[in-house]
PDB file of N, CA and C in Angstrom:
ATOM      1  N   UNK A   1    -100.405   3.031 -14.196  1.00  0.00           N
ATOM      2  CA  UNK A   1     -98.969   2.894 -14.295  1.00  0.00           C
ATOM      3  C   UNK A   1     -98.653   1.506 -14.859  1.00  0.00           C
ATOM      4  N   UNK A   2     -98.190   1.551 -15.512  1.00  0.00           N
ATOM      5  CA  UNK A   2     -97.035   0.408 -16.417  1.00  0.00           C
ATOM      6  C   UNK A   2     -96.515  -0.181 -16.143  1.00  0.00           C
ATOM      7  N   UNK A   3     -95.925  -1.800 -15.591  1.00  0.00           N
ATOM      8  CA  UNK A   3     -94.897  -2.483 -15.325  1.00  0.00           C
ATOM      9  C   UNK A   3     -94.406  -2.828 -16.533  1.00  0.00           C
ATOM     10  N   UNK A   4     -92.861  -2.346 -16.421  1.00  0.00           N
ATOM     11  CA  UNK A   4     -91.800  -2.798 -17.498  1.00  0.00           C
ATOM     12  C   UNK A   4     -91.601  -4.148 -17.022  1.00  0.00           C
ATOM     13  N   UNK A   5     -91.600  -5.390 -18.122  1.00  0.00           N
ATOM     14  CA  UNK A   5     -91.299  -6.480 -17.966  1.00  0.00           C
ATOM     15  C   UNK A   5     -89.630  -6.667 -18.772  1.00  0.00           C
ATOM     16  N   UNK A   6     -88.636  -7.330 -17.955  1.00  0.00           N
ATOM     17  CA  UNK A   6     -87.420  -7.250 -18.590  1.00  0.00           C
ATOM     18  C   UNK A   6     -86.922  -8.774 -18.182  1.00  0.00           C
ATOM     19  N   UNK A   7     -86.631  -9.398 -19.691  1.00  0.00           N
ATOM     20  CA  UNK A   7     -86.045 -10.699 -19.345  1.00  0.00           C
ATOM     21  C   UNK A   7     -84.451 -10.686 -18.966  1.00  0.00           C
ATOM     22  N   UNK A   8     -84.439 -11.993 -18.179  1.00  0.00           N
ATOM     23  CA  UNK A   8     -82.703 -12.030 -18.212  1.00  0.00           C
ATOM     24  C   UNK A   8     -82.587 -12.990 -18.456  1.00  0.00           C
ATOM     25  N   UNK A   9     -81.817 -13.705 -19.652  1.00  0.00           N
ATOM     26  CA  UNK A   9     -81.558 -14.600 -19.851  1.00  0.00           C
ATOM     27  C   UNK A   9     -80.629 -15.230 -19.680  1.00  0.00           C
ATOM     28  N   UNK A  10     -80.290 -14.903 -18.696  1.00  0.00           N
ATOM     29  CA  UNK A  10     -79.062 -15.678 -18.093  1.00  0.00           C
ATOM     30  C   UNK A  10     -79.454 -15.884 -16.589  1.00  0.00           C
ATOM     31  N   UNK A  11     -80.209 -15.300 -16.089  1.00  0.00           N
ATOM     32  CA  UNK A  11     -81.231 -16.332 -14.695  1.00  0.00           C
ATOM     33  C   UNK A  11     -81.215 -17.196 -15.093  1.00  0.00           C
ATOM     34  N   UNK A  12     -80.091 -18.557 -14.079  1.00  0.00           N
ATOM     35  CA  UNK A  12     -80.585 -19.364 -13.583  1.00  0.00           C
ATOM     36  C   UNK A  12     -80.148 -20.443 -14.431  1.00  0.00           C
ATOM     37  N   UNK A  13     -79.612 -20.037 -15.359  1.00  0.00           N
ATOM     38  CA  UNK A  13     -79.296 -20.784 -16.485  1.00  0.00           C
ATOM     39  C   UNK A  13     -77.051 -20.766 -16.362  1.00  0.00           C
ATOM     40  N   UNK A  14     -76.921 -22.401 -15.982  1.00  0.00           N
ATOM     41  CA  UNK A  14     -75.016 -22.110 -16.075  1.00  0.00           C
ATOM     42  C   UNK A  14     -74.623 -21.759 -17.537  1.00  0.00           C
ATOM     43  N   UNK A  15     -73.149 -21.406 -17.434  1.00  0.00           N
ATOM     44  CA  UNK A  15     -72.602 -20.540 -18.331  1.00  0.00           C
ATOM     45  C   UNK A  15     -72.486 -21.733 -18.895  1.00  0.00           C
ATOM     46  N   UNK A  16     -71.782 -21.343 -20.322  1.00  0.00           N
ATOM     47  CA  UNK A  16     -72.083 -22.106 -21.366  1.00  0.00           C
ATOM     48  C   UNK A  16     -69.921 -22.521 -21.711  1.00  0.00           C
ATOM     49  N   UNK A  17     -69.765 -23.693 -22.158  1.00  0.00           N
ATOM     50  CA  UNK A  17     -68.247 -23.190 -22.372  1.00  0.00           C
ATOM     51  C   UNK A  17     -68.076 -22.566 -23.325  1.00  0.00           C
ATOM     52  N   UNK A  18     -66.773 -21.941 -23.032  1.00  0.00           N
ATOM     53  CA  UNK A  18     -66.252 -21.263 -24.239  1.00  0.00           C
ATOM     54  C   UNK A  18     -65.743 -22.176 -25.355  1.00  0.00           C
ATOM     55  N   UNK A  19     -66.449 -21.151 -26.438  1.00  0.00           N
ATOM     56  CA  UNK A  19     -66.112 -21.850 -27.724  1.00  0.00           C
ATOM     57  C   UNK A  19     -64.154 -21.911 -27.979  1.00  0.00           C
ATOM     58  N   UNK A  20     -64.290 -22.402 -28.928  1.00  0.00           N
ATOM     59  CA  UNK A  20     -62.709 -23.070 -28.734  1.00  0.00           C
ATOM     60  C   UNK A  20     -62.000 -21.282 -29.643  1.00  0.00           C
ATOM     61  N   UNK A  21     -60.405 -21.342 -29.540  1.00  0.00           N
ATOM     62  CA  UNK A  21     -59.887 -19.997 -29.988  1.00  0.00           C
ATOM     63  C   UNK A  21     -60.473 -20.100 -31.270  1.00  0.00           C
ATOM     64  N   UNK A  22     -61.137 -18.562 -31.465  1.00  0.00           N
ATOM     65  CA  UNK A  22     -61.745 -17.956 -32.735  1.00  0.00           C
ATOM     66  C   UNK A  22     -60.927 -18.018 -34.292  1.00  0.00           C
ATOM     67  N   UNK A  23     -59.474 -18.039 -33.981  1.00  0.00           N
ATOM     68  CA  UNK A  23     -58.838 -17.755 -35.131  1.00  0.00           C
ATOM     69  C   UNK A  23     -58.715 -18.937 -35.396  1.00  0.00           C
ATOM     70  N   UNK A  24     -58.741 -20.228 -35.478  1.00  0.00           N
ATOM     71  CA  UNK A  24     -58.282 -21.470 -35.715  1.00  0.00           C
ATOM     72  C   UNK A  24     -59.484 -22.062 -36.176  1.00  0.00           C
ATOM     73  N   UNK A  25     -59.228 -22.809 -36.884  1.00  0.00           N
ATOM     74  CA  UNK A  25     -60.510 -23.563 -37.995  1.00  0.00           C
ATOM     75  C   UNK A  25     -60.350 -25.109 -36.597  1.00  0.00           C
ATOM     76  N   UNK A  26     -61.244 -25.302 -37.898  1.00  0.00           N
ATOM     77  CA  UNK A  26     -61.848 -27.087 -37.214  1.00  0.00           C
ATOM     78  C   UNK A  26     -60.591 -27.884 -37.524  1.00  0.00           C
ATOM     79  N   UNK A  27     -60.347 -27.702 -38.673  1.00  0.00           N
ATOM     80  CA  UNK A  27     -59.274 -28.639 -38.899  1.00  0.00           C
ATOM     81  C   UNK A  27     -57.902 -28.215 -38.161  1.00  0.00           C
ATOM     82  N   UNK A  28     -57.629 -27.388 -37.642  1.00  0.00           N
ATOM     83  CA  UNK A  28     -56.431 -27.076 -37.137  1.00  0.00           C
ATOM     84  C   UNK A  28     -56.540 -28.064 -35.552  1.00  0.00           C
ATOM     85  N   UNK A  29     -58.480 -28.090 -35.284  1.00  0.00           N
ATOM     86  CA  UNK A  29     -58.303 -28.092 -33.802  1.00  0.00           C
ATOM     87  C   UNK A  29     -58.786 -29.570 -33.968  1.00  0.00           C
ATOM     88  N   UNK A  30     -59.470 -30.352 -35.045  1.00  0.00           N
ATOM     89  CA  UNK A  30     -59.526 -31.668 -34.772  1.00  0.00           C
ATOM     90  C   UNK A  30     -58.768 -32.270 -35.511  1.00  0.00           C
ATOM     91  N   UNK A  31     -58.059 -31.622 -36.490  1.00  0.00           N
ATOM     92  CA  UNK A  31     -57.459 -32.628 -37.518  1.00  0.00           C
ATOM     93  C   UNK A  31     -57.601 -32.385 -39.003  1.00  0.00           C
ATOM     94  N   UNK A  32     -56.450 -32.535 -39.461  1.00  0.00           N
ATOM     95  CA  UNK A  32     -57.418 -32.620 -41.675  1.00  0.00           C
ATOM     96  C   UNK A  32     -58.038 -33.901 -41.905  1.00  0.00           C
ATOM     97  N   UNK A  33     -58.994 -33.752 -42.642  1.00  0.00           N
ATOM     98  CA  UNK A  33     -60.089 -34.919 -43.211  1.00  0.00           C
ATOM     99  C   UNK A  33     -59.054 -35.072 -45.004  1.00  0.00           C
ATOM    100  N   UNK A  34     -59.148 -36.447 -44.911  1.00  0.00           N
ATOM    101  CA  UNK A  34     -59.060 -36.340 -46.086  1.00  0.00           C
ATOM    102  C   UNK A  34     -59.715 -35.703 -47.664  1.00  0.00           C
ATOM    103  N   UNK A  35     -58.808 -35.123 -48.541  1.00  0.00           N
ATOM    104  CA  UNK A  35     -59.732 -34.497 -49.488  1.00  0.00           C
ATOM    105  C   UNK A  35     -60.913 -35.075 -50.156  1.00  0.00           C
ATOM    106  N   UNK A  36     -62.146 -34.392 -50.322  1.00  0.00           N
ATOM    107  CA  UNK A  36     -63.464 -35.173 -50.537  1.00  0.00           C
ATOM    108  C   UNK A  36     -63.729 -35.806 -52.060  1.00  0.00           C
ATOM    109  N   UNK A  37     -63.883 -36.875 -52.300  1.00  0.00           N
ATOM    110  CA  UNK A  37     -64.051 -37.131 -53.488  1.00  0.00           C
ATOM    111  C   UNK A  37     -63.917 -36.864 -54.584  1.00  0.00           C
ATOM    112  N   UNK A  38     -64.124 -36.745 -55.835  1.00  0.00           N
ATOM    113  CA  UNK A  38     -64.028 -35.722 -56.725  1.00  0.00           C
ATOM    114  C   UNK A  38     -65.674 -35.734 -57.337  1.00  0.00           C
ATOM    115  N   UNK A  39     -66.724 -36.695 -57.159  1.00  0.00           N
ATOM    116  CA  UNK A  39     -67.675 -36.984 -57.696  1.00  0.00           C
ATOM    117  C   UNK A  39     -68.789 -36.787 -56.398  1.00  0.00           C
ATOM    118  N   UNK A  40     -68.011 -35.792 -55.401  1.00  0.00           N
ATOM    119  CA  UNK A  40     -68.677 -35.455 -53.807  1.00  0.00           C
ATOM    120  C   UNK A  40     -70.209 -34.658 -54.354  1.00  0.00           C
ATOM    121  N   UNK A  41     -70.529 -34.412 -53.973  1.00  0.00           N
ATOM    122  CA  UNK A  41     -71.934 -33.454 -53.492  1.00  0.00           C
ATOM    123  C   UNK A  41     -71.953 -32.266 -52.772  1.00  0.00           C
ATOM    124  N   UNK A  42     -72.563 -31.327 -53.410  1.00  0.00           N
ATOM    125  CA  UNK A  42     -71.849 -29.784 -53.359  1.00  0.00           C
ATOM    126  C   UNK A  42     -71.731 -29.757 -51.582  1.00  0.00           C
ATOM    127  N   UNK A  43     -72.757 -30.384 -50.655  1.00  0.00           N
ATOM    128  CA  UNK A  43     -72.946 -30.181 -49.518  1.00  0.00           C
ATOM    129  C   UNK A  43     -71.336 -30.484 -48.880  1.00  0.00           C
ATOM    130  N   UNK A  44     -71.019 -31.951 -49.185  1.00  0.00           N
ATOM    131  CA  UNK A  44     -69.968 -32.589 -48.923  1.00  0.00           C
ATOM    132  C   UNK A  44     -68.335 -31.460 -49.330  1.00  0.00           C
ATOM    133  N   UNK A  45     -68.400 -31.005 -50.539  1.00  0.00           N
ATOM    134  CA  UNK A  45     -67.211 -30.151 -50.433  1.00  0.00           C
ATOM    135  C   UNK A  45     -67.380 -28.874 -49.263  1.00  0.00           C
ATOM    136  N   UNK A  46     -68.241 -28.344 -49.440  1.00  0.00           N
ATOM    137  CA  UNK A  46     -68.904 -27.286 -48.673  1.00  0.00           C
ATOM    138  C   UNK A  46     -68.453 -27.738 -46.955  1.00  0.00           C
ATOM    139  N   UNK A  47     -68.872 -28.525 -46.625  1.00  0.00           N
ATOM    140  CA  UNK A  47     -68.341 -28.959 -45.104  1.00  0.00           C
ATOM    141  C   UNK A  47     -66.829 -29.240 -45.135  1.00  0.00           C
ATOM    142  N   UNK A  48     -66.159 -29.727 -46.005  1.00  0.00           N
ATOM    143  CA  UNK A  48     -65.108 -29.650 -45.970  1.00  0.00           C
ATOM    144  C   UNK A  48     -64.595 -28.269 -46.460  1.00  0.00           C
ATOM    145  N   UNK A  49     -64.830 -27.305 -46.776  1.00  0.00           N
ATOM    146  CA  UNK A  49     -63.894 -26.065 -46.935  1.00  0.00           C
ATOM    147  C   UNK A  49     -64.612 -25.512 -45.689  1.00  0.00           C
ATOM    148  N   UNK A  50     -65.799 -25.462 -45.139  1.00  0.00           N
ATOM    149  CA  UNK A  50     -65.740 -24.364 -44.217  1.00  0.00           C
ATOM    150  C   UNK A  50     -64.831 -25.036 -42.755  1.00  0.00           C
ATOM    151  N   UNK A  51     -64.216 -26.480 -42.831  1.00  0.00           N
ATOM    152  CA  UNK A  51     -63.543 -26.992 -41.698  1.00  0.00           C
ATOM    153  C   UNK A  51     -62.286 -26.465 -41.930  1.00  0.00           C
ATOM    154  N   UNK A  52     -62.014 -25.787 -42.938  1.00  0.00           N
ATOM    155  CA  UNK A  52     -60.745 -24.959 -42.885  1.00  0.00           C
ATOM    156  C   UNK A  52     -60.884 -23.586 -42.987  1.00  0.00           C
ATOM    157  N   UNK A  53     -62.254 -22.941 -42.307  1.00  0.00           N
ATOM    158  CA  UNK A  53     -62.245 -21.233 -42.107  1.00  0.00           C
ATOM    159  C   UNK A  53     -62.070 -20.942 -41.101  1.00  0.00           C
ATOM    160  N   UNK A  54     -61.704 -20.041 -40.361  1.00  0.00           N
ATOM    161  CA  UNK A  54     -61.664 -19.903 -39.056  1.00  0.00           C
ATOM    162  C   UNK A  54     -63.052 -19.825 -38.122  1.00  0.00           C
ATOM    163  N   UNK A  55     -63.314 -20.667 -37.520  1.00  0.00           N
ATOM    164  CA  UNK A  55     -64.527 -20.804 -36.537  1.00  0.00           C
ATOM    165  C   UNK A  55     -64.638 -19.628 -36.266  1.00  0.00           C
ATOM    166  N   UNK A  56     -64.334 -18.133 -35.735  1.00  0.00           N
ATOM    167  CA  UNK A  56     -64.637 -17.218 -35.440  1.00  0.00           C
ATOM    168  C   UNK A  56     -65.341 -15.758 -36.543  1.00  0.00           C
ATOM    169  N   UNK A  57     -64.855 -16.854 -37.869  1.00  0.00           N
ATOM    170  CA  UNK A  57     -65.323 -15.976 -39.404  1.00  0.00           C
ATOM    171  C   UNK A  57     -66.507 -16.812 -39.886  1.00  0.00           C
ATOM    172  N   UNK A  58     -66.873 -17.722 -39.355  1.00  0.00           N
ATOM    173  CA  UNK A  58     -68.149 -18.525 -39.501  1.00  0.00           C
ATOM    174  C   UNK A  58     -69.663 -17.658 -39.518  1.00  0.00           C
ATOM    175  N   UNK A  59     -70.181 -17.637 -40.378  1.00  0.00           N
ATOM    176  CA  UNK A  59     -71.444 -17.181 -40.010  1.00  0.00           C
ATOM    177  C   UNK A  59     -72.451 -17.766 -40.113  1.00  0.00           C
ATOM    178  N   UNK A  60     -73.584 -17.572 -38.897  1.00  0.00           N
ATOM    179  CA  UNK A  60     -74.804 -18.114 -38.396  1.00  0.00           C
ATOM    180  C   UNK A  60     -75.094 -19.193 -39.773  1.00  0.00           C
ATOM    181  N   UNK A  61     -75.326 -19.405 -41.156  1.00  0.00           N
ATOM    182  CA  UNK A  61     -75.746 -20.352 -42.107  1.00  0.00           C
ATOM    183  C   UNK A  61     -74.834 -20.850 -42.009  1.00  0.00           C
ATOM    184  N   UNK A  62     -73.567 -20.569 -41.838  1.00  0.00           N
ATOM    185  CA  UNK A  62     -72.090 -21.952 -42.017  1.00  0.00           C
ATOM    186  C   UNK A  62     -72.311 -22.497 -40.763  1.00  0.00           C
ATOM    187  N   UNK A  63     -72.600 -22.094 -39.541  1.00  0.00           N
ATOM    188  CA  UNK A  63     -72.482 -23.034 -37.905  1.00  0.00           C
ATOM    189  C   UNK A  63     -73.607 -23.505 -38.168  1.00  0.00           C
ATOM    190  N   UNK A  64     -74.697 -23.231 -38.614  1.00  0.00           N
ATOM    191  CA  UNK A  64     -75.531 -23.984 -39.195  1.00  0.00           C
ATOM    192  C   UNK A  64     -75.697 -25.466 -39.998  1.00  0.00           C
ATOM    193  N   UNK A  65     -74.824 -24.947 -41.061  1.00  0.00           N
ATOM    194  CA  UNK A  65     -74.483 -26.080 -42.146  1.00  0.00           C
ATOM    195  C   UNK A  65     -73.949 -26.980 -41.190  1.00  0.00           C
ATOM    196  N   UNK A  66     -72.599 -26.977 -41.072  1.00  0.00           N
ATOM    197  CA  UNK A  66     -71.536 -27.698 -39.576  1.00  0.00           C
ATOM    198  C   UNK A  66     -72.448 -28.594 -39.138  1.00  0.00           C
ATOM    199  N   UNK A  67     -73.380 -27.473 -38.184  1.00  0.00           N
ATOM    200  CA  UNK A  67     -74.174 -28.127 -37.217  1.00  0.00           C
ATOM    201  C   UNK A  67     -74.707 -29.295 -37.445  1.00  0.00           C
ATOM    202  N   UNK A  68     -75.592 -29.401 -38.337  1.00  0.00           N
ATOM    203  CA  UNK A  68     -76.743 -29.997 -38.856  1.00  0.00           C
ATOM    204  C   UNK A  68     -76.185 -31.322 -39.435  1.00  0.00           C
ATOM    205  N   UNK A  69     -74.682 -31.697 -39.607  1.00  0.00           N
ATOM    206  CA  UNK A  69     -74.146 -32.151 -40.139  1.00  0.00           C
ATOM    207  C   UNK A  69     -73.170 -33.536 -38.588  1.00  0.00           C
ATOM    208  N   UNK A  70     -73.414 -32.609 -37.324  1.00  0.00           N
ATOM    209  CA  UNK A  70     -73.152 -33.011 -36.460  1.00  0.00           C
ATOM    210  C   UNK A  70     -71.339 -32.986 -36.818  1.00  0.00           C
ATOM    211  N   UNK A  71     -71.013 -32.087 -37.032  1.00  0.00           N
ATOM    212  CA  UNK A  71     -69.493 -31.305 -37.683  1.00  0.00           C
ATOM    213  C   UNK A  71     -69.067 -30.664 -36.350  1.00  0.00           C
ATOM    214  N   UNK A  72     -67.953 -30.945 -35.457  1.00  0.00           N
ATOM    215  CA  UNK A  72     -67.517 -30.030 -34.369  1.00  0.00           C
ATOM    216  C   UNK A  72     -68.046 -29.335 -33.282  1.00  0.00           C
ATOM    217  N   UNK A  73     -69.096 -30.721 -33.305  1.00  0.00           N
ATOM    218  CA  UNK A  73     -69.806 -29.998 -32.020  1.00  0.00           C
ATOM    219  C   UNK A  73     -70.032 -29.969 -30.547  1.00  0.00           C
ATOM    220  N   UNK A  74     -68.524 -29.875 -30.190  1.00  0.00           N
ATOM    221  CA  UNK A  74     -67.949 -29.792 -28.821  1.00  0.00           C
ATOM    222  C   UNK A  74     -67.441 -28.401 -29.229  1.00  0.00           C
ATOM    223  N   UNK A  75     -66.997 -27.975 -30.260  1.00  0.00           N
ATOM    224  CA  UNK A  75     -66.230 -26.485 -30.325  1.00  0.00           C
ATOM    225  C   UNK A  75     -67.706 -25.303 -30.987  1.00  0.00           C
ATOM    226  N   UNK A  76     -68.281 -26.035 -31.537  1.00  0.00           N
ATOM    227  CA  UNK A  76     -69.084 -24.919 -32.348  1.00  0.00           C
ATOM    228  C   UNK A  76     -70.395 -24.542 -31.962  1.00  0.00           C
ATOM    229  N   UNK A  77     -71.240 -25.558 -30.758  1.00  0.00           N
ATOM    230  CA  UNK A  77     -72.434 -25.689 -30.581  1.00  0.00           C
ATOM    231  C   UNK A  77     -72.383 -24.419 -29.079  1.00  0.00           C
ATOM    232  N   UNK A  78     -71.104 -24.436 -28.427  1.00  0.00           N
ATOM    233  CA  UNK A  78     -71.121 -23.076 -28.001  1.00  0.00           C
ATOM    234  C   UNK A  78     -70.944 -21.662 -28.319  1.00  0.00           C
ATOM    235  N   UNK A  79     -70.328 -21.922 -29.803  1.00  0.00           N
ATOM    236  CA  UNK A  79     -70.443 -20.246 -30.357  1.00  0.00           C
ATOM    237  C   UNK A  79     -71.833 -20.295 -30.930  1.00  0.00           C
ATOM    238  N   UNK A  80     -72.482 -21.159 -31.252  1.00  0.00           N
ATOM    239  CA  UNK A  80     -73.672 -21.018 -31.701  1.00  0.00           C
ATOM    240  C   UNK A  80     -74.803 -20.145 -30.730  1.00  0.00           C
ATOM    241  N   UNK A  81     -74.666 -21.416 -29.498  1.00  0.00           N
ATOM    242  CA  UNK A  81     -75.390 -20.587 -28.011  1.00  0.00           C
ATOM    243  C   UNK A  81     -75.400 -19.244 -27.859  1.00  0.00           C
ATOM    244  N   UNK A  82     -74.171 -18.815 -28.808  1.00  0.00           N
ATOM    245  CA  UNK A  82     -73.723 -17.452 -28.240  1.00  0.00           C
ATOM    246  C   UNK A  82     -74.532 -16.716 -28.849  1.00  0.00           C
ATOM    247  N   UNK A  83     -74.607 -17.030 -29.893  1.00  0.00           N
ATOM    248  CA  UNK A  83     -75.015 -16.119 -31.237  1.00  0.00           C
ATOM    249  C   UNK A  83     -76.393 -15.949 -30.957  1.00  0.00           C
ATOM    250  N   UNK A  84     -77.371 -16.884 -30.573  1.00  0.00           N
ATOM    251  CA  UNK A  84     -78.538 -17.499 -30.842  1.00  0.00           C
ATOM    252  C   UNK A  84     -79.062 -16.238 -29.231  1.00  0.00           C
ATOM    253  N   UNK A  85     -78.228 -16.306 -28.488  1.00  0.00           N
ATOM    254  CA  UNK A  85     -78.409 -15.509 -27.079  1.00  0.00           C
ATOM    255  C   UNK A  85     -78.520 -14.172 -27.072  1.00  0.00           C
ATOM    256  N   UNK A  86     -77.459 -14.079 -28.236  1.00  0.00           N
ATOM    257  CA  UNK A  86     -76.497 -12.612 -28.166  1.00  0.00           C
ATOM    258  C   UNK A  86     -78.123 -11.399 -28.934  1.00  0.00           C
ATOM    259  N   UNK A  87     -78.782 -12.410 -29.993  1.00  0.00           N
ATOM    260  CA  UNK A  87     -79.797 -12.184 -31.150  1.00  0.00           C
ATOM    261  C   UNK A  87     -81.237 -11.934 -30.570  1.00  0.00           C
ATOM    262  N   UNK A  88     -81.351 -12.654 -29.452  1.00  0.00           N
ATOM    263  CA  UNK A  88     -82.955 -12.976 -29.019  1.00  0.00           C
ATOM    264  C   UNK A  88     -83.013 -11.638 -28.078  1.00  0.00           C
ATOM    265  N   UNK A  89     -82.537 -11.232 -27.475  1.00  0.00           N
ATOM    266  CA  UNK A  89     -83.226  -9.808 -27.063  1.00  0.00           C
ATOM    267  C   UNK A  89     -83.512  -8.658 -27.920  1.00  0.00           C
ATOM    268  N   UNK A  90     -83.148  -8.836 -29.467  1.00  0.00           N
ATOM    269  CA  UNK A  90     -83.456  -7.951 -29.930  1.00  0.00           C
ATOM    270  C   UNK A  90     -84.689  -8.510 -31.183  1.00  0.00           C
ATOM    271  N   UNK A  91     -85.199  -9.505 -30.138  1.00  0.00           N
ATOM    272  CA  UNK A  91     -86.356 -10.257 -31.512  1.00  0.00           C
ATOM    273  C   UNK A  91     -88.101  -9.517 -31.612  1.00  0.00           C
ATOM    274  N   UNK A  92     -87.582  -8.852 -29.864  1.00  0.00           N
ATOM    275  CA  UNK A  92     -89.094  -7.774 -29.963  1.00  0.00           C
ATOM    276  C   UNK A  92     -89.132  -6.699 -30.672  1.00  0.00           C
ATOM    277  N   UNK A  93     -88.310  -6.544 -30.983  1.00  0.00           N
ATOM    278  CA  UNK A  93     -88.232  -4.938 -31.803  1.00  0.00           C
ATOM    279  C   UNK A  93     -87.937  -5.354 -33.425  1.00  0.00           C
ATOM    280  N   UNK A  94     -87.778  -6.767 -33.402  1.00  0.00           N
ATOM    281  CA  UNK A  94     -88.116  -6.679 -34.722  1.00  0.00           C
ATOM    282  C   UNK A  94     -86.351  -7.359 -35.917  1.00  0.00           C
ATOM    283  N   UNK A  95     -85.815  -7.415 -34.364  1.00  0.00           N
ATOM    284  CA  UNK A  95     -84.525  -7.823 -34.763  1.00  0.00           C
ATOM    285  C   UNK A  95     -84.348  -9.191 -35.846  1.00  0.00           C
ATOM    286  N   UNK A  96     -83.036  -8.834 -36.369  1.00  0.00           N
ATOM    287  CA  UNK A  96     -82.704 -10.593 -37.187  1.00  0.00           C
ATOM    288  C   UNK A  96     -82.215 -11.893 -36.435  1.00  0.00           C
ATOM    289  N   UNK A  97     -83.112 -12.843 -36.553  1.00  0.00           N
ATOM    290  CA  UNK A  97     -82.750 -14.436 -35.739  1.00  0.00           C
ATOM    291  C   UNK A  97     -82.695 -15.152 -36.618  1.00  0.00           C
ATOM    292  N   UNK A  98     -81.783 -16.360 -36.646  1.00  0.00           N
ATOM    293  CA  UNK A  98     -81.498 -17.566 -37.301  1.00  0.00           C
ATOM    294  C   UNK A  98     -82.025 -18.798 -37.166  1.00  0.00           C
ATOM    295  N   UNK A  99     -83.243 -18.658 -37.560  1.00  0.00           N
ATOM    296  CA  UNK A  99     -83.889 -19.995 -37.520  1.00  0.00           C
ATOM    297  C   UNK A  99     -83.593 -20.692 -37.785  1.00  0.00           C
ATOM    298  N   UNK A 100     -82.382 -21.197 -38.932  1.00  0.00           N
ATOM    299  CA  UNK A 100     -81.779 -22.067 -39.443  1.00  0.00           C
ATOM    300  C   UNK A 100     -80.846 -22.804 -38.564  1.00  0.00           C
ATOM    301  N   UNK A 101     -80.140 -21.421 -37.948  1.00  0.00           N
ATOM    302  CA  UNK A 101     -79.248 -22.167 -36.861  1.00  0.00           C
ATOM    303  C   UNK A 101     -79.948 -22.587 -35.086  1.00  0.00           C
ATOM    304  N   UNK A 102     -80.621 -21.564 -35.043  1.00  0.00           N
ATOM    305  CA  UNK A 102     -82.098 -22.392 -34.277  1.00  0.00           C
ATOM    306  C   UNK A 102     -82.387 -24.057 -34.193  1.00  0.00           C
ATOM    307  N   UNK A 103     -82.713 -23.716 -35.400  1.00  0.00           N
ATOM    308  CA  UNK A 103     -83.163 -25.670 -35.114  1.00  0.00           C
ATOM    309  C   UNK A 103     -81.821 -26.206 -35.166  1.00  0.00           C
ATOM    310  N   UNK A 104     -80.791 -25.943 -36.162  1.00  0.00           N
ATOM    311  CA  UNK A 104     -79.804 -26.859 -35.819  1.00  0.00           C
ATOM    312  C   UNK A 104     -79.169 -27.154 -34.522  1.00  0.00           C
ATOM    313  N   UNK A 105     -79.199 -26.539 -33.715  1.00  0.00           N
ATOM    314  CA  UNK A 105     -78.996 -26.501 -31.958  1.00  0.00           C
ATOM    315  C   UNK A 105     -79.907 -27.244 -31.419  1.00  0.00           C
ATOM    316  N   UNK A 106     -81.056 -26.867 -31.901  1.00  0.00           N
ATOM    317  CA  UNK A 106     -81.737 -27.534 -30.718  1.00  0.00           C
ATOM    318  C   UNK A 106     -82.176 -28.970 -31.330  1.00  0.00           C
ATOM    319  N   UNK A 107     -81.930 -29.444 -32.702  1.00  0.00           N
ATOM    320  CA  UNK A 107     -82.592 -30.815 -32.777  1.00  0.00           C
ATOM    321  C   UNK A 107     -81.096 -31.794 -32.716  1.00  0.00           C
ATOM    322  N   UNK A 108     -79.939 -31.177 -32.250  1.00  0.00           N
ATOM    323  CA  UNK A 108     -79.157 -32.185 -31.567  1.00  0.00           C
ATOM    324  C   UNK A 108     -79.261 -33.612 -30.879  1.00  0.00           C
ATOM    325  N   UNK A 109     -78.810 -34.600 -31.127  1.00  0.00           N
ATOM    326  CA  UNK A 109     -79.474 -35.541 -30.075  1.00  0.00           C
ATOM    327  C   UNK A 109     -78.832 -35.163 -28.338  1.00  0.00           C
ATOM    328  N   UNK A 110     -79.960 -35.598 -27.394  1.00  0.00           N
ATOM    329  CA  UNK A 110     -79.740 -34.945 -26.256  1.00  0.00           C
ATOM    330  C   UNK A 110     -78.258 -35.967 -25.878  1.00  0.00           C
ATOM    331  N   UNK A 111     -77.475 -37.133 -26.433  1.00  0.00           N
ATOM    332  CA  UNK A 111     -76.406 -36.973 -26.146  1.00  0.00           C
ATOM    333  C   UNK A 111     -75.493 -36.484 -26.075  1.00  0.00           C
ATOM    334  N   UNK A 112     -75.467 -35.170 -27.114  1.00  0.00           N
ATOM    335  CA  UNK A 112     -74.745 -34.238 -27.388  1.00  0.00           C
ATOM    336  C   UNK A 112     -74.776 -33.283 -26.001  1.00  0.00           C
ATOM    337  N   UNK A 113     -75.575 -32.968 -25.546  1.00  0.00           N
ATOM    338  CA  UNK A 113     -75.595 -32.077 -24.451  1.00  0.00           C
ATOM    339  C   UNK A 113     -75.314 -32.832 -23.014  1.00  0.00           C
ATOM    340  N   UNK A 114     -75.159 -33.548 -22.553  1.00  0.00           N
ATOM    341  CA  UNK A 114     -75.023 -34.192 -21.928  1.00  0.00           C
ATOM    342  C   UNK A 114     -73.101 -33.860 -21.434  1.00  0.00           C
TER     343      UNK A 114
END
């Protein structure tokens, strides 16, 4: 006979906060940045237009980008958690994970979590 092994990933582990309201961009919730240069770097416009998409239309490579950039991350590093949580039980069967946004979470400096 067989023991089914079943994780829970949420043993033991506190809840995470909620990410800030979904429909509202970064810039609504920290502020407008001034417009970026004109001689910017594709990265540099790029962080500035996705601070005006709505955080909840963000996907895993844009909270990524953000991330990595240390871009809103009191509002975004918990929808990330989410995503990154929501993904990993389905990584035995073969499911899709974001390694990209993976490391950007976790190579945070640990002041950030704090």
């Amino acid at each position: 006979m067989t023991e089914e092994f079943v994780l829970d990933l949420d043993e033991g582990v506190p809840p995470m906060p909620r990410p800030a309201e979904p429909s509202r961009s970064l810039e609504q919730l920290e502020g407008r940045w001034p417009d970026p240069p004109e001689d910017s770097t594709s990265l540099v416009r790029a962080i500035h237009a996705l601070r005006r998409r709505p955080i909840g239309d963000l996907r895993p490579d844009e909270l990524a980008r953000l991330i990595t950039q240390d871009v809103g991350l009191p509002r975004l590093l918990p929808l990330a958690v989410r995503v990154l949580r929501d993904t990993a039980p389905r990584q035995p069967a073969g499911g899709w994970y974001d390694d990209d946004l993976l490391y950007a979470v976790v190579t945070r400096k640990p002041q950030v979590w704090e």
